[in-house]
C-alpha atoms as a PDB file:
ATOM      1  CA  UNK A   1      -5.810 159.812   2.520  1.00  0.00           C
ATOM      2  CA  UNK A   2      -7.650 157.063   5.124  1.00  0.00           C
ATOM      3  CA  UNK A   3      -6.252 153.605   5.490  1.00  0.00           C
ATOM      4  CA  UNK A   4     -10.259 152.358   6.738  1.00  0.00           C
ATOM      5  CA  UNK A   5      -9.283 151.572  10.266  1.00  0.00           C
ATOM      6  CA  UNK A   6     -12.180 153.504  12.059  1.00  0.00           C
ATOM      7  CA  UNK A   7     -11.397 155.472  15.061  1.00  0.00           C
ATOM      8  CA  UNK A   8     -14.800 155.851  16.287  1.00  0.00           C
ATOM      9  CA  UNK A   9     -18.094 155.334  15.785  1.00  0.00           C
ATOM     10  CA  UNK A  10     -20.233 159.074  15.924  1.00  0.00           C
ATOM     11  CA  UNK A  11     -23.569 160.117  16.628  1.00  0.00           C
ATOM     12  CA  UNK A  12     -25.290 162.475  13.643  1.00  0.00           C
ATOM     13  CA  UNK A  13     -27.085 165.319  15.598  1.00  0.00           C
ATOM     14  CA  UNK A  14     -27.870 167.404  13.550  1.00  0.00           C
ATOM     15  CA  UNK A  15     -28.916 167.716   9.377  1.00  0.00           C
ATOM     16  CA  UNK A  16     -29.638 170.639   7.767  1.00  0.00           C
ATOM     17  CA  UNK A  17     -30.936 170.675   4.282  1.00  0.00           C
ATOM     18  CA  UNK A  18     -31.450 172.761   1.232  1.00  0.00           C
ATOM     19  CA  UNK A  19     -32.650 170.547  -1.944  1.00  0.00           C
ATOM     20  CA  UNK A  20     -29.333 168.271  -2.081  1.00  0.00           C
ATOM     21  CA  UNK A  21     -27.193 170.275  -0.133  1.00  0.00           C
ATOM     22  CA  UNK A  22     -26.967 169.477   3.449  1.00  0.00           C
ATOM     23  CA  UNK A  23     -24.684 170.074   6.924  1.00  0.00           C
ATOM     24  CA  UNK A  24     -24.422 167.300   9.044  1.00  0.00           C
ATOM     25  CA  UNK A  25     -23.394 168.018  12.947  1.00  0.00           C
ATOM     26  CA  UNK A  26     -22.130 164.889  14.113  1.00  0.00           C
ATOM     27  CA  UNK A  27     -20.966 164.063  17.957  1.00  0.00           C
ATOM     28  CA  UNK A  28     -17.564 162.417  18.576  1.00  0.00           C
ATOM     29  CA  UNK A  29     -14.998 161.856  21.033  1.00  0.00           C
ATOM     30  CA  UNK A  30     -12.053 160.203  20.522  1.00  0.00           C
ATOM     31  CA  UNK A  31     -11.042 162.126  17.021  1.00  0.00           C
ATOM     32  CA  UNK A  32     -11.853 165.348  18.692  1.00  0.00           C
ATOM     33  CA  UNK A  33      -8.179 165.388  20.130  1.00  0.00           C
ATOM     34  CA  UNK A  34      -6.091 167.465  17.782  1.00  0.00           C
ATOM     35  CA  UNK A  35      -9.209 168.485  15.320  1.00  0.00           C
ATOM     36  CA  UNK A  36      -8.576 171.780  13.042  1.00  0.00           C
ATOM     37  CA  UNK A  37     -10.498 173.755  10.864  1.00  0.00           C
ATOM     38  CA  UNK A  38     -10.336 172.848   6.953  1.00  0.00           C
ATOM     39  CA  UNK A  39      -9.188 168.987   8.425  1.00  0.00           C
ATOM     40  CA  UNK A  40     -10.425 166.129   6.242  1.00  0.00           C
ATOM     41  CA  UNK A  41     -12.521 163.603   8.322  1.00  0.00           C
ATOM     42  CA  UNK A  42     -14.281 160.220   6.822  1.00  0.00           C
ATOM     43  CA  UNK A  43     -17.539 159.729   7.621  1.00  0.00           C
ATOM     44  CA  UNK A  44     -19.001 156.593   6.715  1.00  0.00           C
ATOM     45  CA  UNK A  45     -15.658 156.505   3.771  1.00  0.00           C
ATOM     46  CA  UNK A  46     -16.869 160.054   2.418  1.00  0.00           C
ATOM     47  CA  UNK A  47     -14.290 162.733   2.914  1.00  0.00           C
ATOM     48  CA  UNK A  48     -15.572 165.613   4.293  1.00  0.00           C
ATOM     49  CA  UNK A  49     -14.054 169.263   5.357  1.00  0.00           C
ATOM     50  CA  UNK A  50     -14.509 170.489   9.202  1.00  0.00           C
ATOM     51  CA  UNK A  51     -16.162 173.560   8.909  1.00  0.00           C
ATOM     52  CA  UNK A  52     -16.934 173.964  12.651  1.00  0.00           C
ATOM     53  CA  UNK A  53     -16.279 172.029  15.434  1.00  0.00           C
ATOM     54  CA  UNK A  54     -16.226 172.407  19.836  1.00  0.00           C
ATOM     55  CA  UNK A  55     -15.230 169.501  22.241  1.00  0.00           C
ATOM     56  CA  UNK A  56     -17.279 167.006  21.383  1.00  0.00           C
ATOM     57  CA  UNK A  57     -18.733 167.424  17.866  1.00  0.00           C
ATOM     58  CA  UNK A  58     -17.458 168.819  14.052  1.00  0.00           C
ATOM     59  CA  UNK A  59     -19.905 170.177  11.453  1.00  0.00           C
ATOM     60  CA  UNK A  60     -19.105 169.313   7.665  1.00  0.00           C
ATOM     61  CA  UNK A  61     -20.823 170.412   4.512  1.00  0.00           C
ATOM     62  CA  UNK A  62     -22.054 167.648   1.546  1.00  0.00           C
ATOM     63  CA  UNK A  63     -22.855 168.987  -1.843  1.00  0.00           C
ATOM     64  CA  UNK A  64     -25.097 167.075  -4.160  1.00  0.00           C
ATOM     65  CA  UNK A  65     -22.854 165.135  -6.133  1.00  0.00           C
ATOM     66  CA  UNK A  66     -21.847 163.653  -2.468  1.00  0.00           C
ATOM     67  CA  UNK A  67     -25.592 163.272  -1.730  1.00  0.00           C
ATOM     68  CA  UNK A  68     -26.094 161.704  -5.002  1.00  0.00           C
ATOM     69  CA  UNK A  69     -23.405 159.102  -4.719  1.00  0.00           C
ATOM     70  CA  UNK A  70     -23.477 157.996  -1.397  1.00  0.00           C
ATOM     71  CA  UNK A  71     -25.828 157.106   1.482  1.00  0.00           C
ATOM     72  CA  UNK A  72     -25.351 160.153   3.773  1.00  0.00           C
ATOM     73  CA  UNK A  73     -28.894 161.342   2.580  1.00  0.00           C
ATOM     74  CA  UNK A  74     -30.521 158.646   4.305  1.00  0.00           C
ATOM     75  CA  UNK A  75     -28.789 159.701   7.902  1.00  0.00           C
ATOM     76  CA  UNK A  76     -31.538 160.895   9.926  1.00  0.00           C
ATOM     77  CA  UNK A  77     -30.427 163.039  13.831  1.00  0.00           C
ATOM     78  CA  UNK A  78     -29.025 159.975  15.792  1.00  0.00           C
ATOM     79  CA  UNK A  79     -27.512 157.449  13.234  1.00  0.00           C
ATOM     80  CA  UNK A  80     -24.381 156.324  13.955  1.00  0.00           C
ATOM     81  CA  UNK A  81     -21.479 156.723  11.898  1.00  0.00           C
ATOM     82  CA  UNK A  82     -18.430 155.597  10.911  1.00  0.00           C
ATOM     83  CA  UNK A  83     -15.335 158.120  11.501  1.00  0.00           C
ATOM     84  CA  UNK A  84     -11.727 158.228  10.981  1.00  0.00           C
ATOM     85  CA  UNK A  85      -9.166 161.088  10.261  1.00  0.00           C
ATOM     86  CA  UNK A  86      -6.924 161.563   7.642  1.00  0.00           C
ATOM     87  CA  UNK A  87      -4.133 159.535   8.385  1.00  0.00           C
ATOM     88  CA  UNK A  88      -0.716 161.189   9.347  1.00  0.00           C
ATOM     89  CA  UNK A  89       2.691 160.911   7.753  1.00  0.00           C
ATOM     90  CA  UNK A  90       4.097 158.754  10.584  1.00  0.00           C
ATOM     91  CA  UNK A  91       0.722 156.677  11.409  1.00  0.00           C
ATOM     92  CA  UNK A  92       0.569 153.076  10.511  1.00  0.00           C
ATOM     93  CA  UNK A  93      -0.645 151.626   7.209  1.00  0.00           C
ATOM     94  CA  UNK A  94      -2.663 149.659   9.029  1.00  0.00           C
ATOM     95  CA  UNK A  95      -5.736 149.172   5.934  1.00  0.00           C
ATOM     96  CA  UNK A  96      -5.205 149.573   2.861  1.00  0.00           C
ATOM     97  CA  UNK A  97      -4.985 153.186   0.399  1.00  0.00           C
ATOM     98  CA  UNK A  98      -8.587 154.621   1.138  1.00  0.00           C
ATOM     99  CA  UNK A  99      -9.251 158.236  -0.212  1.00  0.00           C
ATOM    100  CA  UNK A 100     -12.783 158.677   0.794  1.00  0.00           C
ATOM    101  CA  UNK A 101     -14.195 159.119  -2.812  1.00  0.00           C
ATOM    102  CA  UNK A 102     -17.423 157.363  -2.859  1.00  0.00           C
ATOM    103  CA  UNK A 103     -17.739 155.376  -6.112  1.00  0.00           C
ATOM    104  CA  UNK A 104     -21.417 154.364  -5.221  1.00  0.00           C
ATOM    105  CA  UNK A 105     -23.393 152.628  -3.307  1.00  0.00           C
ATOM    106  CA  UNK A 106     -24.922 149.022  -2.363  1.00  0.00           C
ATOM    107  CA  UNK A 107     -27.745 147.119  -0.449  1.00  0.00           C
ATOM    108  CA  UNK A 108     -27.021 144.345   2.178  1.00  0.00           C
ATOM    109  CA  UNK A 109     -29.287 141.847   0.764  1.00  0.00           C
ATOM    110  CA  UNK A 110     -27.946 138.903   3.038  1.00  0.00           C
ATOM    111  CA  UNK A 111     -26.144 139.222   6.570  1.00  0.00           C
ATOM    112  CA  UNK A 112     -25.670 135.372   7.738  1.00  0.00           C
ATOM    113  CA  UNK A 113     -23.435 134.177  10.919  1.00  0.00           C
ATOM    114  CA  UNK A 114     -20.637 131.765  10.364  1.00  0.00           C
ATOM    115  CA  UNK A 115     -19.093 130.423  13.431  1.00  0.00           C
ATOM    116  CA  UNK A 116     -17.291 133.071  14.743  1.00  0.00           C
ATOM    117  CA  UNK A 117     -17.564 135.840  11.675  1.00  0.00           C
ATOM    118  CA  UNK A 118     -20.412 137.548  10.129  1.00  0.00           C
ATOM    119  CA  UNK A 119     -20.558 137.287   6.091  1.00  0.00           C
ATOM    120  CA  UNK A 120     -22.257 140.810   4.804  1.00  0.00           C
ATOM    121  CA  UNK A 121     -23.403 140.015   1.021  1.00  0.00           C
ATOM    122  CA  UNK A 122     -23.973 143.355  -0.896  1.00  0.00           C
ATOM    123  CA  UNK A 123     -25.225 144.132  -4.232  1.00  0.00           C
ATOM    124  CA  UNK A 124     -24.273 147.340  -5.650  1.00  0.00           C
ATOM    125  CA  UNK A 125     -26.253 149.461  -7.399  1.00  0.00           C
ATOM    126  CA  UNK A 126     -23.668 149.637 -10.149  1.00  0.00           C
ATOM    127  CA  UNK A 127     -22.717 146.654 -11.713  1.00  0.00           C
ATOM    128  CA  UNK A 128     -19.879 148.721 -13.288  1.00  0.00           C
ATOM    129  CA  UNK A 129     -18.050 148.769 -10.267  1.00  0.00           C
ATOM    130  CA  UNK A 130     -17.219 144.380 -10.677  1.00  0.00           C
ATOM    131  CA  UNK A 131     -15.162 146.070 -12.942  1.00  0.00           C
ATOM    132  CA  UNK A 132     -12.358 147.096 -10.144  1.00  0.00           C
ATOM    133  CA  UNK A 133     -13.318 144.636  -7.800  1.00  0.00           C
ATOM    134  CA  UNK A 134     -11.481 141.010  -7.149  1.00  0.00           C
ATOM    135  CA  UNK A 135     -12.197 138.354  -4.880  1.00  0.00           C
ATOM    136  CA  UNK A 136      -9.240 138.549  -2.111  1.00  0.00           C
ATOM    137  CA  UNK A 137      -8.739 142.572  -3.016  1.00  0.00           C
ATOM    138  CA  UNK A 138      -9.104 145.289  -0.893  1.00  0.00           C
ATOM    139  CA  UNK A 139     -12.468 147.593  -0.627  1.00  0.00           C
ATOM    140  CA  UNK A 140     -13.853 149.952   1.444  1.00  0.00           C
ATOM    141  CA  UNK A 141     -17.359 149.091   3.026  1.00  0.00           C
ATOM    142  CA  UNK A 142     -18.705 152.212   4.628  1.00  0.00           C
ATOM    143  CA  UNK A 143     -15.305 153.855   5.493  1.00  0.00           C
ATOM    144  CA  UNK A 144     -13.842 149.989   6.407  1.00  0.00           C
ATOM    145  CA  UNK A 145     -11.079 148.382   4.811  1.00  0.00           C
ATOM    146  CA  UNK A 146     -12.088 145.002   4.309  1.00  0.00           C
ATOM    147  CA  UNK A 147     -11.024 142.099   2.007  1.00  0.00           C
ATOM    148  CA  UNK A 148     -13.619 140.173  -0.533  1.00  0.00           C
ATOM    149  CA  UNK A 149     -14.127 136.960  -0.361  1.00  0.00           C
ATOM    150  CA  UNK A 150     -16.161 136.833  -3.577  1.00  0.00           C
ATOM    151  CA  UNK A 151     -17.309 138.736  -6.690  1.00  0.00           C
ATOM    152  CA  UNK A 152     -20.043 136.716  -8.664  1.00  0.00           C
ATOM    153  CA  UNK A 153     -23.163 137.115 -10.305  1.00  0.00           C
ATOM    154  CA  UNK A 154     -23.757 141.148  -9.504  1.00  0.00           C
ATOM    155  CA  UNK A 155     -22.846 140.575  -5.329  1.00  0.00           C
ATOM    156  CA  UNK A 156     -20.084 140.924  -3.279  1.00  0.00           C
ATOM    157  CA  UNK A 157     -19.187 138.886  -0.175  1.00  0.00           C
ATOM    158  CA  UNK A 158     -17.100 140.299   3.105  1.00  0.00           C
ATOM    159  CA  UNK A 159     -16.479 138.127   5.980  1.00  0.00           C
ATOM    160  CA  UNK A 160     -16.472 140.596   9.209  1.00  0.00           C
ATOM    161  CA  UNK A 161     -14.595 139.582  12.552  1.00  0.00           C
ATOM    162  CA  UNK A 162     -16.233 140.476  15.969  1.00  0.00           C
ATOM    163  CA  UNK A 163     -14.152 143.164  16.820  1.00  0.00           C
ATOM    164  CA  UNK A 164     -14.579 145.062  13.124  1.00  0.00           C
ATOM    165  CA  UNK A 165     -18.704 144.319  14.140  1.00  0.00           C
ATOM    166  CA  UNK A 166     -18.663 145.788  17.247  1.00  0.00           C
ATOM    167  CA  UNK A 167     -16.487 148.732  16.551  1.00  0.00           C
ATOM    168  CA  UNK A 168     -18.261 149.621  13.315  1.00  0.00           C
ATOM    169  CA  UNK A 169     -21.243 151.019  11.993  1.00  0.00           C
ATOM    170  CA  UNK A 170     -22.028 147.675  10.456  1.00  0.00           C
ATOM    171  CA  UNK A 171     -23.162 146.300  14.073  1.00  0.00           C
ATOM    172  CA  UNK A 172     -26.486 148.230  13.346  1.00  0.00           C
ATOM    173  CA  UNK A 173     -26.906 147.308   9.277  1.00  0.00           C
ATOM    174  CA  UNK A 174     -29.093 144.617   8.268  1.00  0.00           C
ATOM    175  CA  UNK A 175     -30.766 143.391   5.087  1.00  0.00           C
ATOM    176  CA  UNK A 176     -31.533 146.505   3.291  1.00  0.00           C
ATOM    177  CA  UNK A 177     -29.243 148.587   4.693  1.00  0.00           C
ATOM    178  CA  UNK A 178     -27.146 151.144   2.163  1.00  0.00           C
ATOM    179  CA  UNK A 179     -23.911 151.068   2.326  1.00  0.00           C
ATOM    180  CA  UNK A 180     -21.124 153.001   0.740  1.00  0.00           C
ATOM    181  CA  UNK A 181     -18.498 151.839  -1.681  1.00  0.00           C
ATOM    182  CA  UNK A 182     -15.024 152.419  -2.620  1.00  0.00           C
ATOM    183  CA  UNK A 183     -12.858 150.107  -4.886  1.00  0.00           C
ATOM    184  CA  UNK A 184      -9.376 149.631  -4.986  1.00  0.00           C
ATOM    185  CA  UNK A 185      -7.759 153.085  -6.111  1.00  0.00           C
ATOM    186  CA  UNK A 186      -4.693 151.171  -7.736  1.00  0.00           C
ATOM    187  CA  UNK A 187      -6.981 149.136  -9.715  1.00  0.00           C
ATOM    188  CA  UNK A 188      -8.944 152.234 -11.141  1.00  0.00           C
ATOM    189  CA  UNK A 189      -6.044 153.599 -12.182  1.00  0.00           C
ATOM    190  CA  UNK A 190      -4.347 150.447 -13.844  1.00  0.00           C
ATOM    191  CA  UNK A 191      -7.713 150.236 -15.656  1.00  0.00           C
ATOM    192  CA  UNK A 192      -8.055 153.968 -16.533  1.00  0.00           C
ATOM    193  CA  UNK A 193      -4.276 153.650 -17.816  1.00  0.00           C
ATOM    194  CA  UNK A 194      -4.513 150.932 -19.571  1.00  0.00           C
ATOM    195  CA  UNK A 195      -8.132 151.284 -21.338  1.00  0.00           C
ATOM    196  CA  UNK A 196      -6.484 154.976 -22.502  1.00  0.00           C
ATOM    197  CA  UNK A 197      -3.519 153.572 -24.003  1.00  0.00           C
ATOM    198  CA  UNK A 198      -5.455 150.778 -25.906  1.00  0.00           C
ATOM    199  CA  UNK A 199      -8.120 153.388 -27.025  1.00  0.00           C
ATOM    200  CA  UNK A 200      -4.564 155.750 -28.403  1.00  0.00           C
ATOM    201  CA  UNK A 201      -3.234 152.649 -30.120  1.00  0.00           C
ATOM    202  CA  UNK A 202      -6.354 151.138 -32.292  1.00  0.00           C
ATOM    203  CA  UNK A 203      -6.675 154.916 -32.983  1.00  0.00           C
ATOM    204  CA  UNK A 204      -3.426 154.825 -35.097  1.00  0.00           C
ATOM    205  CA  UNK A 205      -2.472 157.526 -32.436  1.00  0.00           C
ATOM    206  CA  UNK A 206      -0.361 155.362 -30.168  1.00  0.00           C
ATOM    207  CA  UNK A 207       3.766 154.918 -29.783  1.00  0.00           C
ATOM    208  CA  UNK A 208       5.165 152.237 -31.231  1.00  0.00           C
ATOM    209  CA  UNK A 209       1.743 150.405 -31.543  1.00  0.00           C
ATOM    210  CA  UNK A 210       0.748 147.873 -28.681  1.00  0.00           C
ATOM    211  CA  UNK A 211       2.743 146.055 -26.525  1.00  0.00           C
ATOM    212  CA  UNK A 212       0.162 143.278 -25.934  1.00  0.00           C
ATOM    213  CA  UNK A 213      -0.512 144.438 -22.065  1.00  0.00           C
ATOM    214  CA  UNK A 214      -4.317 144.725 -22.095  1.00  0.00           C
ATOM    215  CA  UNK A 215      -7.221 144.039 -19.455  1.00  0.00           C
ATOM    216  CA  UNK A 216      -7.540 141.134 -20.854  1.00  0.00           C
ATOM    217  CA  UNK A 217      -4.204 139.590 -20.636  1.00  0.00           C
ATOM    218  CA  UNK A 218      -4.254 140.717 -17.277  1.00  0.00           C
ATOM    219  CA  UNK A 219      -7.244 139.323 -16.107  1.00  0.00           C
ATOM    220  CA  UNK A 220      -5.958 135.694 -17.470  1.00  0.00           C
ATOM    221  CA  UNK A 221      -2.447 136.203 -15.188  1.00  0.00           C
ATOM    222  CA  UNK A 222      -4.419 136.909 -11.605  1.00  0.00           C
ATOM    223  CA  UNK A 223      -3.755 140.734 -11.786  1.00  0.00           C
ATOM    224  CA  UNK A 224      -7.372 141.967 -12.216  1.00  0.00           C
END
């Protein structure tokens, strides 16, 4: 589990590919401390296994499903890239629940100054992902845990402080740019949960019938 604080921003060295496999080299520092074989690190929010590493770099394998869903297939020797390691029992909470399980991706189609913040509009490539995401909720922006500001009409807003811009990957994304995406895990779940439990009960195979706690009902109290 990640909480989207990122540690460090990498350099990708090297990519080695085989249709839609690949292994990606990438140079760090500061997360090179206490790094172990098998150890889960985020790069740019996809979770990926060390299977090498020496002082200043780790090597990680992406299958294609990974290449498919996410934008590490358009990393080229050089790009920077988000990093942070799984997050220790006794570290702070200091994001919000990030597990590093792409959902998709989405382009920056508007990146626009405003005073002392810098408001990244996205559009994702999946409009089925509005589904799990609320203005004022959490998501994950290439790795980052950041807040939306607004949901509406198939784009997303995030408002990015100078620090999170100049720490971040997102101090070299423009308009175009891919970025990756990952919604609110709680929110999946309530969703998954509760669109089983409806789909049981107009089936005649739920307990007791329904108890009137739907998506919809939801959605009119603030909760979704």
């Amino acid at each position: 589990m990640f909480t989207g604080i990122i540690e460090e921003v990498g350099r990708l060295r090297t990519i080695e590919r085989s249709g839609q496999a690949m292994v990606l080299t990438v140079g760090a520092s500061r997360i090179m401390d206490d790094v172990r074989l098998g150890d889960s690190i985020a790069v740019n929010g996809v979770c990926l296994t060390v299977v090498r590493y020496d002082d200043d770099s780790f090597t990680v394998d992406v299958m294609p499903e990974t290449y498919r869903k996410t934008n590490l297939h358009k990393l080229k020797p050089g790009s920077p890239v988000n990093l942070e390691r799984a997050m220790p029992a006794n570290g702070r909470f200091g994001g919000h629940i990030v597990q590093g399980h792409v959902d998709g991706t989405g382009v920056i189609v508007r990146r626009q100054k405003e005073e002392n913040a810098v408001v990244f509009t996205i559009r994702p490539h999946d409009e089925n992902l509005f589904d799990h995401i609320i203005p004022r909720g959490s998501i994950a922006i290439d790795g980052i845990s950041l807040t939306v500001v607004r949901a509406e009409e198939g784009v997303l807003t995030v408002s990015i402080i100078p620090h999170t811009l100049s720490e971040t990957v997102l101090a070299f994304k423009h308009e175009g740019a891919t970025v990756n995406i990952e919604t609110d895990v709680i929110g999946k779940y309530i969703a998954h949960l509760i669109a089983r439990r409806d789909s049981r009960a107009e089936s005649g195979n739920g307990r007791g019938g329904r108890t009137g706690l739907t998506l919809s009902m939801l959605a009119e109290n603030g909760f979704i």
